[in-house]
C-alpha atoms as a PDB file:
ATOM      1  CA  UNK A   1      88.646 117.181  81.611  1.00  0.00           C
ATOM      2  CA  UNK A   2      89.657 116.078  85.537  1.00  0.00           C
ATOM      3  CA  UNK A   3      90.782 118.428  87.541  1.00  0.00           C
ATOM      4  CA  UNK A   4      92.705 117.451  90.494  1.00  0.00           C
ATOM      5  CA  UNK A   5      91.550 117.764  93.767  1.00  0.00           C
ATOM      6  CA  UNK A   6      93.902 120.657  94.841  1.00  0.00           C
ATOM      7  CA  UNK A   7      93.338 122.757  92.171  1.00  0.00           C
ATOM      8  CA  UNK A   8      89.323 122.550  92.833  1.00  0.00           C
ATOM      9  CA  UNK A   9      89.923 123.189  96.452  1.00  0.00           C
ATOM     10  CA  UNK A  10      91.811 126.171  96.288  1.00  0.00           C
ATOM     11  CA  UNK A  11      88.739 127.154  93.667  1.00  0.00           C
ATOM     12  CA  UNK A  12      85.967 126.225  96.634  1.00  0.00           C
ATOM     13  CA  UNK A  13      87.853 128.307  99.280  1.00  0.00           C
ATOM     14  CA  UNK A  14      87.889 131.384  96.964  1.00  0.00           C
ATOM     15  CA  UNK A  15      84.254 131.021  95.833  1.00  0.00           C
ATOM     16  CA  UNK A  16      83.944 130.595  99.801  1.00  0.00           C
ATOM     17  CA  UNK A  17      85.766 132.999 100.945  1.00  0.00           C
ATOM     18  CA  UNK A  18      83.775 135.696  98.177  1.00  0.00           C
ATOM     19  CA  UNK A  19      80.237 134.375  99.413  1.00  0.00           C
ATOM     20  CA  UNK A  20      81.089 134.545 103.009  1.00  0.00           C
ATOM     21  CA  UNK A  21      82.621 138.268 102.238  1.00  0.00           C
ATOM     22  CA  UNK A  22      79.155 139.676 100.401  1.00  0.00           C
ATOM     23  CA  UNK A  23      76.778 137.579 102.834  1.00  0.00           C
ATOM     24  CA  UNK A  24      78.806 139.478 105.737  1.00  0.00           C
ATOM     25  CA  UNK A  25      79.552 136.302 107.392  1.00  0.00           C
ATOM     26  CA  UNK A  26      82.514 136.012 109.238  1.00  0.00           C
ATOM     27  CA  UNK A  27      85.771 134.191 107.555  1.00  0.00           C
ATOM     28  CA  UNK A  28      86.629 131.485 110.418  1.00  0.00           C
ATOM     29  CA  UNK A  29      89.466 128.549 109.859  1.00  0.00           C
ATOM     30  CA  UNK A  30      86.935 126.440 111.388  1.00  0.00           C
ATOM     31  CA  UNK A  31      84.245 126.492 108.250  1.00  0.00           C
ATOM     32  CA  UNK A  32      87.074 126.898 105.735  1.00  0.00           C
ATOM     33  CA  UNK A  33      88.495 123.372 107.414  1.00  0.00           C
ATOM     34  CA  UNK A  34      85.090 122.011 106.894  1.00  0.00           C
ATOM     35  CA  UNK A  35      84.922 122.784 103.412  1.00  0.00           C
ATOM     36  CA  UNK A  36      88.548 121.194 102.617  1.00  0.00           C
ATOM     37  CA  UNK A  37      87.528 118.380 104.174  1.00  0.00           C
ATOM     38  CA  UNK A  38      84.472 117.702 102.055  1.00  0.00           C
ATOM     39  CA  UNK A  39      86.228 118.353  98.977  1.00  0.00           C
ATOM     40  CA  UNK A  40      88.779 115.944 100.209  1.00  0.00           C
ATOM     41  CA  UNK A  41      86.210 112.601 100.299  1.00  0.00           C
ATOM     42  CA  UNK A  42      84.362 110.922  97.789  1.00  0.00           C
ATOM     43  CA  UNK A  43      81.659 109.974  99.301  1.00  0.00           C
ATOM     44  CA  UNK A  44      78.347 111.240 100.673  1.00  0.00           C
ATOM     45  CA  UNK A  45      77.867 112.311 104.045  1.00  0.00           C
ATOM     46  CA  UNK A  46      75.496 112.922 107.180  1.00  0.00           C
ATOM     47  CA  UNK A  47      76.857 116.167 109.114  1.00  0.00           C
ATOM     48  CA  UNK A  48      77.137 113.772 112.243  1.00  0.00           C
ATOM     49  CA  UNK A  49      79.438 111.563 110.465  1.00  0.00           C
ATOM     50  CA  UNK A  50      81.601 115.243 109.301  1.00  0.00           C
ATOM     51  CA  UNK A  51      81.548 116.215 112.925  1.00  0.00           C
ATOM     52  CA  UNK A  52      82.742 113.072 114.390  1.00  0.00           C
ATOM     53  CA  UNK A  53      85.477 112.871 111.219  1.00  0.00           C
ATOM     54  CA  UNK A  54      86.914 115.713 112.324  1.00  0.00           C
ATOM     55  CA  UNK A  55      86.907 115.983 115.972  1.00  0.00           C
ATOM     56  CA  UNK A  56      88.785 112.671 115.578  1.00  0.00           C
ATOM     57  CA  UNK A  57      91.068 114.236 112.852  1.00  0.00           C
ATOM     58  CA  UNK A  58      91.555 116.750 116.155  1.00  0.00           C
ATOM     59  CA  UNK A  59      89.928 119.592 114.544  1.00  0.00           C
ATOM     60  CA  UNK A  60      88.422 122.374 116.848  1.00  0.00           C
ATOM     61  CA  UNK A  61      85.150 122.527 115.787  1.00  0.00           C
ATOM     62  CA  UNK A  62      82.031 121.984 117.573  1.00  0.00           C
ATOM     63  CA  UNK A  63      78.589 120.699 115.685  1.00  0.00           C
ATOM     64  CA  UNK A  64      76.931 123.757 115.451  1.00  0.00           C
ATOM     65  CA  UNK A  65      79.502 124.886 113.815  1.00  0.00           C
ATOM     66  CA  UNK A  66      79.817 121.793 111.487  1.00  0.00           C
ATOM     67  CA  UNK A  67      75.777 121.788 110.707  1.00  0.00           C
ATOM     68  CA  UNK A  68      75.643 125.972 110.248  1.00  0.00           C
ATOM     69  CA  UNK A  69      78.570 125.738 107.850  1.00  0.00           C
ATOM     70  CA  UNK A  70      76.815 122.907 105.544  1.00  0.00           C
ATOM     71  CA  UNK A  71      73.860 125.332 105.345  1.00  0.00           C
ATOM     72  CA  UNK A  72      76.413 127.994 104.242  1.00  0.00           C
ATOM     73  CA  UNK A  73      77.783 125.536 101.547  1.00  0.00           C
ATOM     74  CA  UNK A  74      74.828 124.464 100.023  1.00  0.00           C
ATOM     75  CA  UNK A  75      72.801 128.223  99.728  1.00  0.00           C
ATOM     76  CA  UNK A  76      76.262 128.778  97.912  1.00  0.00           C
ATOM     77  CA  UNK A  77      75.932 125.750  95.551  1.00  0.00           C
ATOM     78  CA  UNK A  78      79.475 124.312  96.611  1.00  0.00           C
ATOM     79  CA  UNK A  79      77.442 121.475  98.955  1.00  0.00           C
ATOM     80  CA  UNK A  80      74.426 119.437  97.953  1.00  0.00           C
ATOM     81  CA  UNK A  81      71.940 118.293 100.243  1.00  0.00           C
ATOM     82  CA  UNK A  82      70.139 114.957  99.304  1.00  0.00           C
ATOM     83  CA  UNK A  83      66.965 113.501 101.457  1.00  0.00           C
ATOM     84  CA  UNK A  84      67.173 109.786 100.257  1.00  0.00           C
ATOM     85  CA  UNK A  85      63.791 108.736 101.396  1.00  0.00           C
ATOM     86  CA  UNK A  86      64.820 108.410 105.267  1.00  0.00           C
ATOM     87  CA  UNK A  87      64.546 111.267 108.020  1.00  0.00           C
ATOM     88  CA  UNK A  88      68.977 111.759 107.609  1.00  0.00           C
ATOM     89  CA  UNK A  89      70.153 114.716 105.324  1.00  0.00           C
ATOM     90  CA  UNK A  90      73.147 113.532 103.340  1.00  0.00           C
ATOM     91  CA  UNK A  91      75.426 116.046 101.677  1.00  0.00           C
ATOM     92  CA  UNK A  92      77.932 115.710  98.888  1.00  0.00           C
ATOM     93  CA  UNK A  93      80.459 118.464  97.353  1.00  0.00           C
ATOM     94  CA  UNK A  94      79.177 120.029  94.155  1.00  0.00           C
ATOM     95  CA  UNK A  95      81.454 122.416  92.319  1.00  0.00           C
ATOM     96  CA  UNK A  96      83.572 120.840  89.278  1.00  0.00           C
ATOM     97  CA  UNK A  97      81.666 117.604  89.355  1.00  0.00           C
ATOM     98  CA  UNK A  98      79.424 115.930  86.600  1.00  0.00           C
ATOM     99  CA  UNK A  99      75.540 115.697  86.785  1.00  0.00           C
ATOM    100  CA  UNK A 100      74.597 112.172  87.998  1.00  0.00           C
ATOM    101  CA  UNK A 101      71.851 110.504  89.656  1.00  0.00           C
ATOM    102  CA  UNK A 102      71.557 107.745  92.481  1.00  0.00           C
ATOM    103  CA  UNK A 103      70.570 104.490  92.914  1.00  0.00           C
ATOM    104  CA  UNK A 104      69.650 103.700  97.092  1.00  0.00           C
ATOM    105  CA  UNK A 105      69.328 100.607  98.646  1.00  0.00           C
ATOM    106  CA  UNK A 106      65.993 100.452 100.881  1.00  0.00           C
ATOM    107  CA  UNK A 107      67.560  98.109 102.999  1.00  0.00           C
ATOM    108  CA  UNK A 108      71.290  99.119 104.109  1.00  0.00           C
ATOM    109  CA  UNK A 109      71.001 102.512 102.607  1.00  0.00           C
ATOM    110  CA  UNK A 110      73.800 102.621 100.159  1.00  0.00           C
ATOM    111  CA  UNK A 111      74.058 105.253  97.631  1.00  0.00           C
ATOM    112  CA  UNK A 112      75.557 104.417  93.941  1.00  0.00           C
ATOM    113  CA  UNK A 113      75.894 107.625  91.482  1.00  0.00           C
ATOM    114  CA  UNK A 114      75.423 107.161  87.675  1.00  0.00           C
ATOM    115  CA  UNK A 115      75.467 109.382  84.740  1.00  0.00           C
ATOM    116  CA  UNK A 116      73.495 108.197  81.866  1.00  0.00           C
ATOM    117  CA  UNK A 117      73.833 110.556  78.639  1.00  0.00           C
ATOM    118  CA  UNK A 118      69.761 109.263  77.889  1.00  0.00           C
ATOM    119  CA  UNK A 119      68.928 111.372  81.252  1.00  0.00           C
ATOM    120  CA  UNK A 120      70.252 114.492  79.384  1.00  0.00           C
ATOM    121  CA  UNK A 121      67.905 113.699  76.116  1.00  0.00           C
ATOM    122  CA  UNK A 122      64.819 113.161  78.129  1.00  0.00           C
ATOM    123  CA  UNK A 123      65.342 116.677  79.797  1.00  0.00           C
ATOM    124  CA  UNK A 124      65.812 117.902  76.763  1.00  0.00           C
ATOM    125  CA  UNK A 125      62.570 116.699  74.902  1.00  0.00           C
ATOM    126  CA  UNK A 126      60.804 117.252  78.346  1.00  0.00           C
ATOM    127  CA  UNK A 127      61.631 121.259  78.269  1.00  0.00           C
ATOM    128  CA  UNK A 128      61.140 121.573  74.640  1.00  0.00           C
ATOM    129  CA  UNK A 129      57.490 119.634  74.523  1.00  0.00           C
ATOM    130  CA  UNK A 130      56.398 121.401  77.628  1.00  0.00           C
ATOM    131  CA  UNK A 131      57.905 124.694  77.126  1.00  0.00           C
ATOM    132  CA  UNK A 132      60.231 124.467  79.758  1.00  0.00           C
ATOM    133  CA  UNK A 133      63.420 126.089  80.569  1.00  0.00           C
ATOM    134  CA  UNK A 134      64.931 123.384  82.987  1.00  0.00           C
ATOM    135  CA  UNK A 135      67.647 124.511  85.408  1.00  0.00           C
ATOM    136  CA  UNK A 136      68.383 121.356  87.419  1.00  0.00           C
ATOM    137  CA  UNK A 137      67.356 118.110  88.020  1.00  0.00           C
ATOM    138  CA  UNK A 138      67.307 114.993  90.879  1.00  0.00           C
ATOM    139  CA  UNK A 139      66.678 111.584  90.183  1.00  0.00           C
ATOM    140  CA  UNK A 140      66.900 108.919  92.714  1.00  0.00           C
ATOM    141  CA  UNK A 141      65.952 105.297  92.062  1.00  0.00           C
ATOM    142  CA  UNK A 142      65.332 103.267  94.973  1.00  0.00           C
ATOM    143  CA  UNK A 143      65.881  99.485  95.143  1.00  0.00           C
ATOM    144  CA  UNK A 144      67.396  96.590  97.302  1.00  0.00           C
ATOM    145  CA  UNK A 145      70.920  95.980  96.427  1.00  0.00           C
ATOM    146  CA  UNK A 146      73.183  93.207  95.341  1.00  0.00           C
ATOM    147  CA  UNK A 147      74.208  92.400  99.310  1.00  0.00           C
ATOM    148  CA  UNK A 148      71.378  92.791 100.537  1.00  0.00           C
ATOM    149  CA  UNK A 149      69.353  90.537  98.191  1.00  0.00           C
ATOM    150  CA  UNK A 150      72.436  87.661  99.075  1.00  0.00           C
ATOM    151  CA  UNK A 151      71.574  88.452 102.707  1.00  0.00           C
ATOM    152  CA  UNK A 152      68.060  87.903 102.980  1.00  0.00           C
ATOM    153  CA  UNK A 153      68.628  84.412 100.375  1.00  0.00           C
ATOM    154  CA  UNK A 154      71.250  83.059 103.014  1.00  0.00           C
ATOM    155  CA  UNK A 155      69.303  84.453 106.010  1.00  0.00           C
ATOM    156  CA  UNK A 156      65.904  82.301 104.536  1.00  0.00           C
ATOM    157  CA  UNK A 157      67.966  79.016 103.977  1.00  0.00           C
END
């Protein structure tokens, strides 16, 4: 079952708010603005591209602020932080979402998700031969796509 966006981001803010609260961190607008905002895209994300998002959105926040508040969100598991082979940290939102994986292109660095019920199966046979109990997983597939294979044809002609 979907659940729409504002329902899951008045969930995030609570679960938020609560971490913030026991870590002893203080509650600012500024990170809870952050937060709505990722659970407002659909896409993944470098914190520069966040920052510059929202100062042009004219929200007051400064980068520290915007990088220090992603490290909040993902030691609270409502942010993940994906290294997809290059030395830039992308982030997507986490809470309410299905399990998927990610095909990147080596070339332009696109990222395509995918959830394949077969990548549940081989976890499962993997934990049960190997006496594993398996609490997450990340697989990335890395490849040149469709574009960029038309590119370099037309580019060679």
């Amino acid at each position: 079952m979907l659940r729409d966006t504002e329902t899951i981001v008045k969930e995030v803010l609570n679960i938020f708010s609560k971490y913030l609260e026991k870590q002893s961190h203080r509650k600012t607008p500024e990170r809870f603005a952050i937060l709505e905002e990722i659970y407002r895209r659909n896409d993944h994300f470098d914190a520069e591209a966040l920052y510059i998002h929202m100062k042009n959105c004219n929200y007051r926040v400064s980068r520290a602020t915007v990088y220090n508040t992603l490290e909040l969100l993902v030691n609270c598991d409502l942010v993940k932080k994906h290294q997809f082979g290059k030395n830039l940290a992308q982030y997507e939102k986490s809470y309410g979402y299905m399990q998927h994986d990610h095909v990147i292109c080596a070339h332009c660095g696109k990222v395509v998700e995918f959830c394949d019920p077969r990548v549940q199966q081989i976890k499962n046979l993997v934990a049960d031969l190997l006496n594993f109990e398996i609490t997450h997983h990340s697989l990335n597939l890395y490849g040149i796509c469709g574009s960029c294979v038309k590119a370099e044809e037309f580019s060679s002609n």
